[in-house]
C-alpha atoms as a PDB file:
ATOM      1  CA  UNK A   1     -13.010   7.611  -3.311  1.00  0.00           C
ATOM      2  CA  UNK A   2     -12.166   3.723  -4.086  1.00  0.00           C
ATOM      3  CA  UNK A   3     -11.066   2.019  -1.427  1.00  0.00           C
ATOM      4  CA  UNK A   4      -7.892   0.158  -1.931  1.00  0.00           C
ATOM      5  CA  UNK A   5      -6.658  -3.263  -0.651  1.00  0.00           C
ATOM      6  CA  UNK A   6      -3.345  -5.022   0.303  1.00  0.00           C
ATOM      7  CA  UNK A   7      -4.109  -7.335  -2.752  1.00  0.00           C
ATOM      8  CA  UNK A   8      -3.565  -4.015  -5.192  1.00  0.00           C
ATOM      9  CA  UNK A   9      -0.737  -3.638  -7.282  1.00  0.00           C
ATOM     10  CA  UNK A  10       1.438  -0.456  -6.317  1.00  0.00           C
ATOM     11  CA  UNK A  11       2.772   1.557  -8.756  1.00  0.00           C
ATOM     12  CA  UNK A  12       6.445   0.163  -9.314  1.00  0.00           C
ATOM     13  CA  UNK A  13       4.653  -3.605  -9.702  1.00  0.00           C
ATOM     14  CA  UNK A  14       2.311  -2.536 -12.634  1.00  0.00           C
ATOM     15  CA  UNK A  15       5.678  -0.930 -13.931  1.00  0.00           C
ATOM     16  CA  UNK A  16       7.267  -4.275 -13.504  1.00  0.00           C
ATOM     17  CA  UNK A  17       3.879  -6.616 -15.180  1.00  0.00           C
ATOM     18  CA  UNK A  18       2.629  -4.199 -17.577  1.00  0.00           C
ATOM     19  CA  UNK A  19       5.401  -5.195 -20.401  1.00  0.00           C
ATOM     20  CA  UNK A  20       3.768  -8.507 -20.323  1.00  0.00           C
ATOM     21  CA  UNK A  21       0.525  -7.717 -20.296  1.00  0.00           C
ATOM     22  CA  UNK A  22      -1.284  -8.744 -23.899  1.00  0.00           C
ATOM     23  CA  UNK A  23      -2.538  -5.624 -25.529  1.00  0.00           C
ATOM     24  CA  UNK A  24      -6.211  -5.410 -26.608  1.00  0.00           C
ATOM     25  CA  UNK A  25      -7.628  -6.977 -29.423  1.00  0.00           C
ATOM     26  CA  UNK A  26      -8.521  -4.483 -32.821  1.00  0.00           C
ATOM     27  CA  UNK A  27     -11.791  -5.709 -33.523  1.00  0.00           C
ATOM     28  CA  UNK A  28     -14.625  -6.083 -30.961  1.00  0.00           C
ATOM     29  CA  UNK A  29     -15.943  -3.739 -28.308  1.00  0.00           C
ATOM     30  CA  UNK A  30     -13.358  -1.498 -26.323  1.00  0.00           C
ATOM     31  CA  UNK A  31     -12.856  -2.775 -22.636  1.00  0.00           C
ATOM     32  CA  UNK A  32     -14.834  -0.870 -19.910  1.00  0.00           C
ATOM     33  CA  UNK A  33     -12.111  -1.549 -17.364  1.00  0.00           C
ATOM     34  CA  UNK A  34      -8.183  -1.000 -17.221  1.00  0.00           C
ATOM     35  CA  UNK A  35      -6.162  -4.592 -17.297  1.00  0.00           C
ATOM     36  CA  UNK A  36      -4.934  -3.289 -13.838  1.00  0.00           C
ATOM     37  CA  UNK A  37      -8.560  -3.436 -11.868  1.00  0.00           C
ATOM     38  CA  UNK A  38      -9.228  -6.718 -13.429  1.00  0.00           C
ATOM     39  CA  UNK A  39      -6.054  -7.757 -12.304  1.00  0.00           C
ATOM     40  CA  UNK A  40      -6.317  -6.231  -8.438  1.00  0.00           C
ATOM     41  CA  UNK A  41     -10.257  -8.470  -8.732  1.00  0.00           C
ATOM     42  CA  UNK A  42      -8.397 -12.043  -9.337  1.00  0.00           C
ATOM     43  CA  UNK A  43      -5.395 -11.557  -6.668  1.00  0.00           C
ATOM     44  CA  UNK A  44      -8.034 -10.101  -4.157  1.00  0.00           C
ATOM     45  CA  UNK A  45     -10.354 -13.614  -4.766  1.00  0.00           C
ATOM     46  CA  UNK A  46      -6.821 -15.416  -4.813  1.00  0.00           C
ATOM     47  CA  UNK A  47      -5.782 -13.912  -1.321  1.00  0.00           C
ATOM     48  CA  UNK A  48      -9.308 -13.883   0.603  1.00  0.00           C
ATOM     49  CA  UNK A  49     -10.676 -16.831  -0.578  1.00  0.00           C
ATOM     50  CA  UNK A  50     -14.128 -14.917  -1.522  1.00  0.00           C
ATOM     51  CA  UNK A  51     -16.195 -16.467  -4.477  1.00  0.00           C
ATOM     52  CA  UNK A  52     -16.636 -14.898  -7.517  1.00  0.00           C
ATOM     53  CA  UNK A  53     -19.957 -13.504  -6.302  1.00  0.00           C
ATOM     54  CA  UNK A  54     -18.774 -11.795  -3.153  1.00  0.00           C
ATOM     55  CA  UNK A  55     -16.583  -9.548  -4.949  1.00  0.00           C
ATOM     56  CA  UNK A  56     -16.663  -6.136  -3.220  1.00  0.00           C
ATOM     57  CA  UNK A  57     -18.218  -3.185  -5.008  1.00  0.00           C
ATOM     58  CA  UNK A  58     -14.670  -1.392  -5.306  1.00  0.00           C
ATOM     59  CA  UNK A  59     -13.939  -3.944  -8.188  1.00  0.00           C
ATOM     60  CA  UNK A  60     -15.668  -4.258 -11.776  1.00  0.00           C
ATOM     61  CA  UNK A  61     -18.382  -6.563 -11.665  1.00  0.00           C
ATOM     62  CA  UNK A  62     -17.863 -10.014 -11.185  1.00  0.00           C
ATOM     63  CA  UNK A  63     -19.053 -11.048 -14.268  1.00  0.00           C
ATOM     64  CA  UNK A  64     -16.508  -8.897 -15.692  1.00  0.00           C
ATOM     65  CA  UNK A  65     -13.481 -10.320 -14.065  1.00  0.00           C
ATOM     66  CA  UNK A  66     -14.745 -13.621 -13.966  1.00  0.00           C
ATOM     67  CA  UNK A  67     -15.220 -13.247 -18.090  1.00  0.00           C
ATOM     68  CA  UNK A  68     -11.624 -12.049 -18.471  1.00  0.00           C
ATOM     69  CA  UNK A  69      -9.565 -14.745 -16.093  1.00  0.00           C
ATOM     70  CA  UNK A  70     -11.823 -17.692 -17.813  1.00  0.00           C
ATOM     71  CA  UNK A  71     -10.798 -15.849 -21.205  1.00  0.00           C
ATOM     72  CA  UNK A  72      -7.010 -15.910 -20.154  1.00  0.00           C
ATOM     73  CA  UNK A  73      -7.458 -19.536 -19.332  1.00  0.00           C
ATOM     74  CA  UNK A  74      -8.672 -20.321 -22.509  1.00  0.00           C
ATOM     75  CA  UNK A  75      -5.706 -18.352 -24.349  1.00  0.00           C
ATOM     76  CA  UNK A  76      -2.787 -19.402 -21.799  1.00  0.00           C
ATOM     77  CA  UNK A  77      -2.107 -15.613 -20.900  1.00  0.00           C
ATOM     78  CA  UNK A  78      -1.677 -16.467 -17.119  1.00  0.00           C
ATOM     79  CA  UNK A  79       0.740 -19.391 -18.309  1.00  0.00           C
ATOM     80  CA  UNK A  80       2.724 -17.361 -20.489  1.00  0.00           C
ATOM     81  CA  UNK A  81       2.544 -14.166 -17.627  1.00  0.00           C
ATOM     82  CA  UNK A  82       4.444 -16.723 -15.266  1.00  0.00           C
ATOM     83  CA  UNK A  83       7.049 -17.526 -17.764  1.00  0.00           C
ATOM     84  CA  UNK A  84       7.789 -14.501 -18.870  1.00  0.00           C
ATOM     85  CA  UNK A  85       7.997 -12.887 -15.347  1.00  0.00           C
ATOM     86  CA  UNK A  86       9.818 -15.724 -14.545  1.00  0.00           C
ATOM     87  CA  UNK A  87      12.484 -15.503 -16.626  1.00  0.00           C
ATOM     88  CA  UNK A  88      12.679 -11.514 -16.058  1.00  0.00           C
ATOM     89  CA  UNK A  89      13.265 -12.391 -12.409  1.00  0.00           C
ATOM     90  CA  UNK A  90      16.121 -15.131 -12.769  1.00  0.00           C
ATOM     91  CA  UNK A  91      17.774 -12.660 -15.030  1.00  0.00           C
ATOM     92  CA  UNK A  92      17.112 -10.098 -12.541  1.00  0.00           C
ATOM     93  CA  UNK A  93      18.976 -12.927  -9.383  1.00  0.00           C
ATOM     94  CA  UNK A  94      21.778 -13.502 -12.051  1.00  0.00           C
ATOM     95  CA  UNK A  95      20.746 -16.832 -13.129  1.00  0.00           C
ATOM     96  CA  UNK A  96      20.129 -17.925 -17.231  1.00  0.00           C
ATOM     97  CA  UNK A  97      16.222 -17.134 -17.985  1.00  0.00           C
ATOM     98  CA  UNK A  98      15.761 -20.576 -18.876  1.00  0.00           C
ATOM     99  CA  UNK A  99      17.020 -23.455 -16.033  1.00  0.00           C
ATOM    100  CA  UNK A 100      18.976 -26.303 -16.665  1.00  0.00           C
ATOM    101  CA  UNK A 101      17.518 -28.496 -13.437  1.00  0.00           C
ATOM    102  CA  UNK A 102      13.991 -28.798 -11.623  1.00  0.00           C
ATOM    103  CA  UNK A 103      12.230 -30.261  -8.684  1.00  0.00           C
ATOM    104  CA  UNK A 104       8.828 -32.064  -9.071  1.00  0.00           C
ATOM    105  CA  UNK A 105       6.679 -33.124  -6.387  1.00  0.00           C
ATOM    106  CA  UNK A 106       3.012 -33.223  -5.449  1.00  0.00           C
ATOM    107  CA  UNK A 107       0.527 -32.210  -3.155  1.00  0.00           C
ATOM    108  CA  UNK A 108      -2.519 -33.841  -2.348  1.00  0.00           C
ATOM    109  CA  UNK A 109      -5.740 -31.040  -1.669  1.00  0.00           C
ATOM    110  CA  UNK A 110      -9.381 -31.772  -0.600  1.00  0.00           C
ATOM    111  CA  UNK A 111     -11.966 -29.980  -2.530  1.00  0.00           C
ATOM    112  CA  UNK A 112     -15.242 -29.814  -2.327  1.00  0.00           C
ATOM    113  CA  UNK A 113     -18.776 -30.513  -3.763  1.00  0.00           C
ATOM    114  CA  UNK A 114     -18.001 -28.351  -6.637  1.00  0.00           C
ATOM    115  CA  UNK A 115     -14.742 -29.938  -7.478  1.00  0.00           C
ATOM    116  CA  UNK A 116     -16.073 -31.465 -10.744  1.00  0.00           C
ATOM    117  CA  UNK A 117     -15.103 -35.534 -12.398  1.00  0.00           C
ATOM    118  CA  UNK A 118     -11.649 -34.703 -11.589  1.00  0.00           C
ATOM    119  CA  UNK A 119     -11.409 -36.359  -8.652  1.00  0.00           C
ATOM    120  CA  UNK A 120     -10.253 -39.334  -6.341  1.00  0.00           C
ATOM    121  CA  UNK A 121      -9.005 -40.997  -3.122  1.00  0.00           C
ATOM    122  CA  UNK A 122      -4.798 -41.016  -2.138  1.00  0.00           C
ATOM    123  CA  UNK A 123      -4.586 -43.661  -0.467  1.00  0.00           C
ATOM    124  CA  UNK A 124      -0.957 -42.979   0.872  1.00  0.00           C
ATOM    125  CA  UNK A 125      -2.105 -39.605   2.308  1.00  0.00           C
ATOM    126  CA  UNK A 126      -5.795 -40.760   2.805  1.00  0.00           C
ATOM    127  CA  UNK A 127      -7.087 -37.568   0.839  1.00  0.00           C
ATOM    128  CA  UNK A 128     -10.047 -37.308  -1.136  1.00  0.00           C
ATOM    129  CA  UNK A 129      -9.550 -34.988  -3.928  1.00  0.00           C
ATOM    130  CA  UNK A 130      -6.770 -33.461  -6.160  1.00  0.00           C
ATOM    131  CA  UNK A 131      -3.410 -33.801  -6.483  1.00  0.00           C
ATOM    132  CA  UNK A 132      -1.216 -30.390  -7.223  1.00  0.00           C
ATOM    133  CA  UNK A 133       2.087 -31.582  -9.996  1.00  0.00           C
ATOM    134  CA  UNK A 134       4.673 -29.033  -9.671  1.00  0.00           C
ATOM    135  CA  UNK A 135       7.401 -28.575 -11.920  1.00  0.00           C
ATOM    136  CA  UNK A 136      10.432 -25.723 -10.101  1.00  0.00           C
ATOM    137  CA  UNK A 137      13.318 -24.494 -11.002  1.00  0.00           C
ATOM    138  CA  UNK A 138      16.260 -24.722  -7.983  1.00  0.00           C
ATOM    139  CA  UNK A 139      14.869 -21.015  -7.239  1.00  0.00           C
ATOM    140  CA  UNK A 140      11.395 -22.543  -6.404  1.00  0.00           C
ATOM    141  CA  UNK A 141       9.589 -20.769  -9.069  1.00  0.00           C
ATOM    142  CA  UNK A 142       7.577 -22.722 -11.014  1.00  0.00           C
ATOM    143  CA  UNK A 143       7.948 -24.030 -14.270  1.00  0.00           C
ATOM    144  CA  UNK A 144       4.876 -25.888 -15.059  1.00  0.00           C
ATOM    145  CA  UNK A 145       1.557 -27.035 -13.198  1.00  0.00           C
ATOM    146  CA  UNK A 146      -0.769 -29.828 -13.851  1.00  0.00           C
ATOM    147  CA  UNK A 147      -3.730 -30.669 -11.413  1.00  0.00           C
ATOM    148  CA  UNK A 148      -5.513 -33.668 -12.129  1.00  0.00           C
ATOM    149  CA  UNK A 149      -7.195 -36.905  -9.717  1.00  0.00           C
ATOM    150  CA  UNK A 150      -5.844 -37.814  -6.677  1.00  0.00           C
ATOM    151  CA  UNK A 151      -6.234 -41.336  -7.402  1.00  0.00           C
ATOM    152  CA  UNK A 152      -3.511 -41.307 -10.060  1.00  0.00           C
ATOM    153  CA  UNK A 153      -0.214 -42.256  -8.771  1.00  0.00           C
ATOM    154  CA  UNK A 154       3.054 -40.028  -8.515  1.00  0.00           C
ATOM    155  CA  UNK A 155       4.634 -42.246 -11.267  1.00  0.00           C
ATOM    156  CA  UNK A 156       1.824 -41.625 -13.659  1.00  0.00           C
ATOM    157  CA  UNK A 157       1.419 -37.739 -12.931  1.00  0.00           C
ATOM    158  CA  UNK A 158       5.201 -37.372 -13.602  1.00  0.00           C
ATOM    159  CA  UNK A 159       4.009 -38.124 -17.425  1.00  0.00           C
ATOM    160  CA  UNK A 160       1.520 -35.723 -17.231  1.00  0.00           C
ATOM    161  CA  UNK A 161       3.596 -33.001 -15.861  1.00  0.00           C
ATOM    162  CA  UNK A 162       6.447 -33.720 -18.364  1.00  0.00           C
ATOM    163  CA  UNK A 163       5.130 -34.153 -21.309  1.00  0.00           C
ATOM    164  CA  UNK A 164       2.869 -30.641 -21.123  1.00  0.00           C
ATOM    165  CA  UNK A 165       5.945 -29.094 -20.767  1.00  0.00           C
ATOM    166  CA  UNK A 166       7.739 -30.476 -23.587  1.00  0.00           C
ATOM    167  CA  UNK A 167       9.643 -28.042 -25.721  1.00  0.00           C
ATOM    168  CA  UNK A 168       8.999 -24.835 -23.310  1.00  0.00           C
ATOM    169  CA  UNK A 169      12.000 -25.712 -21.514  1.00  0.00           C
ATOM    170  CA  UNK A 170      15.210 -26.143 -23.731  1.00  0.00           C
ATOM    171  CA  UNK A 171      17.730 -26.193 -21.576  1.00  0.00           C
ATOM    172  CA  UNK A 172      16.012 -28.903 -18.728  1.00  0.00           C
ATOM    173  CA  UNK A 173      18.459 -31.662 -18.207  1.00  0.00           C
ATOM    174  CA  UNK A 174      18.080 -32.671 -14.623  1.00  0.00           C
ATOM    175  CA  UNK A 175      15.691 -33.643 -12.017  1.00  0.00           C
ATOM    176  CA  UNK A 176      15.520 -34.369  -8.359  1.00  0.00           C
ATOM    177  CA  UNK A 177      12.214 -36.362  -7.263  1.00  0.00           C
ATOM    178  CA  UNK A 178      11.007 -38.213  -4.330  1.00  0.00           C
ATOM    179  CA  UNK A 179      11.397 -41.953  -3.972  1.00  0.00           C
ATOM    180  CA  UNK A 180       7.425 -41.703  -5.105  1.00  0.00           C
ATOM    181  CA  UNK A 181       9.000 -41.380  -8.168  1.00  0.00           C
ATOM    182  CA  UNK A 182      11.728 -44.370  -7.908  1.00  0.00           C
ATOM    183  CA  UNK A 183      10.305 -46.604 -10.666  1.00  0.00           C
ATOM    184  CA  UNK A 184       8.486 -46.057 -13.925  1.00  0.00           C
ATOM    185  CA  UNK A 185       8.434 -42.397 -13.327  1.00  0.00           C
ATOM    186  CA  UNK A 186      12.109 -42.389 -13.078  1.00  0.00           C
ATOM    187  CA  UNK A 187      12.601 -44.471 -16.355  1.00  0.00           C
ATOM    188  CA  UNK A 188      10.384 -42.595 -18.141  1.00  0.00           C
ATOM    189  CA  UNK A 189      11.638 -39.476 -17.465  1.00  0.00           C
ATOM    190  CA  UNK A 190      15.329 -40.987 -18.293  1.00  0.00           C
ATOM    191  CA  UNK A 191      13.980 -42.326 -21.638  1.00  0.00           C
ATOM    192  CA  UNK A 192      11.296 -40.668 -22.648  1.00  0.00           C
ATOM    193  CA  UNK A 193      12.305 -37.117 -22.099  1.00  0.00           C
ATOM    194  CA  UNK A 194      15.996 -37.788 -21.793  1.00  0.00           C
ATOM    195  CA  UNK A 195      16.600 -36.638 -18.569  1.00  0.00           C
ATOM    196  CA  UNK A 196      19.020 -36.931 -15.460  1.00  0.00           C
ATOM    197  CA  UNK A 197      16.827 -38.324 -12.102  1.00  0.00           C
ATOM    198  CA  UNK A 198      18.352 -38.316  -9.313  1.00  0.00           C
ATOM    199  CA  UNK A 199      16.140 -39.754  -6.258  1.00  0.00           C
ATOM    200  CA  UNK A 200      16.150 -37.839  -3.087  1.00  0.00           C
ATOM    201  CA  UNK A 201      15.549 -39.855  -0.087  1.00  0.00           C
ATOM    202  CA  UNK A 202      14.909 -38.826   3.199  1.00  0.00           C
ATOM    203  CA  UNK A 203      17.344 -40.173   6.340  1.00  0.00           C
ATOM    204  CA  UNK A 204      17.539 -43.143   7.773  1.00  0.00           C
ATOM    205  CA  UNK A 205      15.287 -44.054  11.020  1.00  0.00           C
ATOM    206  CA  UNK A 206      16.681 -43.517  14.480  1.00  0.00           C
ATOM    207  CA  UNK A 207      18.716 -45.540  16.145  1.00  0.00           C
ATOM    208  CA  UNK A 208      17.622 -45.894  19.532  1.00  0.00           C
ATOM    209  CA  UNK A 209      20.243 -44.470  22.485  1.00  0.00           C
ATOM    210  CA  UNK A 210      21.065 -48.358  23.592  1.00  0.00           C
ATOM    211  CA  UNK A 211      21.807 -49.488  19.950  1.00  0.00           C
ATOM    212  CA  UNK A 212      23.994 -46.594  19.538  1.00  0.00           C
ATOM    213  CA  UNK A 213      25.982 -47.240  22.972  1.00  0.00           C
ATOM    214  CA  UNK A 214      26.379 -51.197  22.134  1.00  0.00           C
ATOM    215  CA  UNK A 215      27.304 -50.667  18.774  1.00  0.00           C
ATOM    216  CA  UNK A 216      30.175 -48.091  20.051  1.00  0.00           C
ATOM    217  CA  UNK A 217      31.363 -50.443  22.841  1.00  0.00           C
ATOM    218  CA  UNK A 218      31.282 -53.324  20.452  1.00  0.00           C
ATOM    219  CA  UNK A 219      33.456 -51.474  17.633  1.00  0.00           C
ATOM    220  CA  UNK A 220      35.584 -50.028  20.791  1.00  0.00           C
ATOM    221  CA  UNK A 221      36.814 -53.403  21.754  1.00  0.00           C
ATOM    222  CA  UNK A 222      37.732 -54.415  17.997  1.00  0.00           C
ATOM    223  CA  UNK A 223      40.073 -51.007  18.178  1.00  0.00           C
ATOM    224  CA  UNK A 224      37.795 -48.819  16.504  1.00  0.00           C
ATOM    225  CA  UNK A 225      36.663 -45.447  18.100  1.00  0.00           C
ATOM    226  CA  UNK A 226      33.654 -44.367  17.312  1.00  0.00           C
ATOM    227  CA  UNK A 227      31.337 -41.463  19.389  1.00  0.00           C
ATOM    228  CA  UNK A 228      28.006 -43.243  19.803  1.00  0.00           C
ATOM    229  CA  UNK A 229      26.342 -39.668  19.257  1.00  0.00           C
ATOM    230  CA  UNK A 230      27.185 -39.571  15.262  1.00  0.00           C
ATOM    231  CA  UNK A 231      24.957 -42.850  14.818  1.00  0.00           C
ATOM    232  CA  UNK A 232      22.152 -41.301  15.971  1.00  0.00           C
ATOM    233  CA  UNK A 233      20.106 -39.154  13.026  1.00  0.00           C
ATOM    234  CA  UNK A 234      19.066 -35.647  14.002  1.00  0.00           C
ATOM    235  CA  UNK A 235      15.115 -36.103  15.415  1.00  0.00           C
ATOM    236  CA  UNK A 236      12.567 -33.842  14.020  1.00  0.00           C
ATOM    237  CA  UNK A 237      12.257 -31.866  11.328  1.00  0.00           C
ATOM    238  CA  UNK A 238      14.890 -32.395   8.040  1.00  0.00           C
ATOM    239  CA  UNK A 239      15.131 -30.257   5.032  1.00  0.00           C
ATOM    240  CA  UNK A 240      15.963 -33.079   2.302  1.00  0.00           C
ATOM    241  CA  UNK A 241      18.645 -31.543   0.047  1.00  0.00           C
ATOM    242  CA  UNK A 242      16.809 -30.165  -2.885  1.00  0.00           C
ATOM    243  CA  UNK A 243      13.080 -31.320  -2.013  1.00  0.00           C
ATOM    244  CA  UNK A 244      12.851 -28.145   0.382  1.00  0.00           C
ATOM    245  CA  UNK A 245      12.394 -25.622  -2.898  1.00  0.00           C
ATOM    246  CA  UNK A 246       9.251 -27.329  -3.742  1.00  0.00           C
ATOM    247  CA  UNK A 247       7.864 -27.784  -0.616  1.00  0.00           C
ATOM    248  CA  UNK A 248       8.198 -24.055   0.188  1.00  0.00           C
ATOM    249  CA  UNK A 249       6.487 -23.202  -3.205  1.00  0.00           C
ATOM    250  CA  UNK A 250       3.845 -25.258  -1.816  1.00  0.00           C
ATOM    251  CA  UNK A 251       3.738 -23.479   1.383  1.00  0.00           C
ATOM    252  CA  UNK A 252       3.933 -20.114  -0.746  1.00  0.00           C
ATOM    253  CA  UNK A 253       0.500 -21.255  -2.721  1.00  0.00           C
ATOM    254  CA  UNK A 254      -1.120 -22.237   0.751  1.00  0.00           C
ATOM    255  CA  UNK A 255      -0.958 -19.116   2.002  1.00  0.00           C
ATOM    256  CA  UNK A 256      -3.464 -17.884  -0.439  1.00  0.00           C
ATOM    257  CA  UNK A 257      -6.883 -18.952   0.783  1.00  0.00           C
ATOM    258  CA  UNK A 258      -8.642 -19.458  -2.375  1.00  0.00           C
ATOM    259  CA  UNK A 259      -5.787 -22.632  -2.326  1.00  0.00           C
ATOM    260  CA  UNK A 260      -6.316 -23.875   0.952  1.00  0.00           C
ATOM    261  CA  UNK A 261      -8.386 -26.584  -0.699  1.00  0.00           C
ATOM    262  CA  UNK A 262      -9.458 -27.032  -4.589  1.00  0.00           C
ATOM    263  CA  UNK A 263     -12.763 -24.835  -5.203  1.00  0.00           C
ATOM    264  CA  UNK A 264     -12.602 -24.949  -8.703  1.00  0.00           C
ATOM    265  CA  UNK A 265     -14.856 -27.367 -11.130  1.00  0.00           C
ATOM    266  CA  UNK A 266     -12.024 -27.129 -13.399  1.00  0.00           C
ATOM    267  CA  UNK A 267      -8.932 -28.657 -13.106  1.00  0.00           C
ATOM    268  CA  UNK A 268      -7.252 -26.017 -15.216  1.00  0.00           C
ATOM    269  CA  UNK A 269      -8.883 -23.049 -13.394  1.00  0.00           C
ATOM    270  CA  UNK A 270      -6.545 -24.724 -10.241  1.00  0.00           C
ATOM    271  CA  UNK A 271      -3.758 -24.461 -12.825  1.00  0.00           C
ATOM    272  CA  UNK A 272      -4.606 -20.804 -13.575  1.00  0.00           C
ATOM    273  CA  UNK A 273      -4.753 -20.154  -9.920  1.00  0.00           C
ATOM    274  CA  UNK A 274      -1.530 -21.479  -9.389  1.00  0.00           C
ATOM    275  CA  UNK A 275       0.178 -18.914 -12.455  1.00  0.00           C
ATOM    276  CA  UNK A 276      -1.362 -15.872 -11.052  1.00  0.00           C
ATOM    277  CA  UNK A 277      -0.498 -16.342  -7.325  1.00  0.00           C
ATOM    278  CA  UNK A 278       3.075 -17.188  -8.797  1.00  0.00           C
ATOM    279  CA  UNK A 279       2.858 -14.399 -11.069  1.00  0.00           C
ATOM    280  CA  UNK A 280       1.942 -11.730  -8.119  1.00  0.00           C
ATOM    281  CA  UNK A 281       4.473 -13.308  -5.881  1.00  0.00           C
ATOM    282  CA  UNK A 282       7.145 -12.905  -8.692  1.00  0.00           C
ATOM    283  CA  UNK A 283       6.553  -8.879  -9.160  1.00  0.00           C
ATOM    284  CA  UNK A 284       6.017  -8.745  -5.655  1.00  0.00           C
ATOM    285  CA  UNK A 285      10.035  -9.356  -5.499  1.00  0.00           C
ATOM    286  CA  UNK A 286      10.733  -7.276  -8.833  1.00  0.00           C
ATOM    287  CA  UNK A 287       9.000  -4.194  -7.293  1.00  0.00           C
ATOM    288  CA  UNK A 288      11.310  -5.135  -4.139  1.00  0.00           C
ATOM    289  CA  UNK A 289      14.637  -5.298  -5.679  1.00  0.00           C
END
């Protein structure tokens, strides 16, 4: 009897991706394996961080599944599997299939000796490897993703990020970025791609306790009364309006261990990584609902 894994799709969540699925070519040989196990190989290497090599017996050879997610990266099938789940499930949470506003940010990821040309030094993070370009919608689903150097600034990855996904996304109008994105990123974005930025930034410092009180009794004695309390920022941890969604997709990637750093030699096998642990997250939910 096959033993069977978390990883595995159940029942209702093949129901839910097998629509999408694209059927099987007319000419050439007949596949030995069902889409399904091929599928229940990548998310199990996605979730346990295993390499292709260590695949357990259970699941068709590696060679196999490795053959068929390179041949899906080739084609765009894991691309396309994210959109069109994508849109199933804002339909699904009442929302238009196709967004009207985004969030794009970027995460910085060491890899390792395999990690190919692709890569470079952050200097604002002090990270040696890759940086992750995601494009959301206000959901945190995500729209588009482009890996590439680390070494290439936020400004210049924007263009990157933008201009591959050009045309998929009529009804795009808006943005809300970082301040990493304050300059020629911005501008570009406005002109080139004729968007909406708006700049996020995150709160002022805070004011020490003193500062606060002197300020208060100062503004006291001119008539004005002010509670010293309110000039102080909240300390710690703030969710930025807006910049959370992407930040949680990121922490939704991380918890996949082939992600916690960037294995890959490719830069778009990171990219194709990124669509199918979207993608099983996404029919995780329709299965759900």
């Amino acid at each position: 009897m096959k033993r069977s894994y978390a990883t595995d799709l159940s029942d209702a969540e093949w129901e839910c991706l097998e629509p999408y699925i694209p059927p099987p070519k007319k000419r050439g040989r007949p596949r030995s394996h069902s889409v399904r196990e091929l599928l229940d190989a990548v998310f199990y290497i996605l979730k346990s961080g295993c390499p292709w090599r260590m695949l357990p017996r259970e699941f068709p050879p590696w060679e196999t599944v490795y053959c068929w997610f390179r041949r899906w990266r080739l084609d765009g099938t894991w691309e396309r599997l994210n959109a069109a789940v994508r849109e199933h499930l804002r339909v699904r949470l009442g929302r238009n299939a196709h967004p009207s506003a985004g969030v794009v940010d970027s995460q910085s990821t060491k890899t390792t000796g395999v990690g190919g040309e692709q890569r470079g030094y952050d200097g604002g993070k002090k990270i040696r490897g890759r940086k992750r370009h995601l494009l959301v919608d206000t959901e945190g689903l995500v729209l588009k993703a482009k890996v590439h150097s680390a070494k290439l600034p936020d400004e210049d990855g924007i263009k990157l990020l933008l201009e591959a996904a050009r045309g998929r996304l009529p009804r795009l109008s808006h943005l809300w970025v970082d301040a990493g994105y304050r300059g020629m990123g911005k501008r570009w974005a406005e002109a080139g791609m004729g968007l909406s930025v708006e700049v996020v930034r995150k709160p002022p410092k805070p004011v020490p306790e003193k500062v606060a009180r002197t300020w208060a009794e100062e503004w006291a004695k001119e008539g004005r009364k002010v509670d010293w309390q309110r000039l102080m920022p909240p300390r710690g941890f703030v969710a930025l309006p807006r910049r959370w969604v992407v930040e949680r997709t990121f922490a939704w990637l991380d918890q996949n261990r082939r992600m916690s750093k960037d294995y890959e030699r490719l830069c778009a096998t990171s990219e194709a990584f990124i669509y199918a642990a979207m993608t099983r997250l996404m029919v995780r939910r329709l299965a759900r609902a």
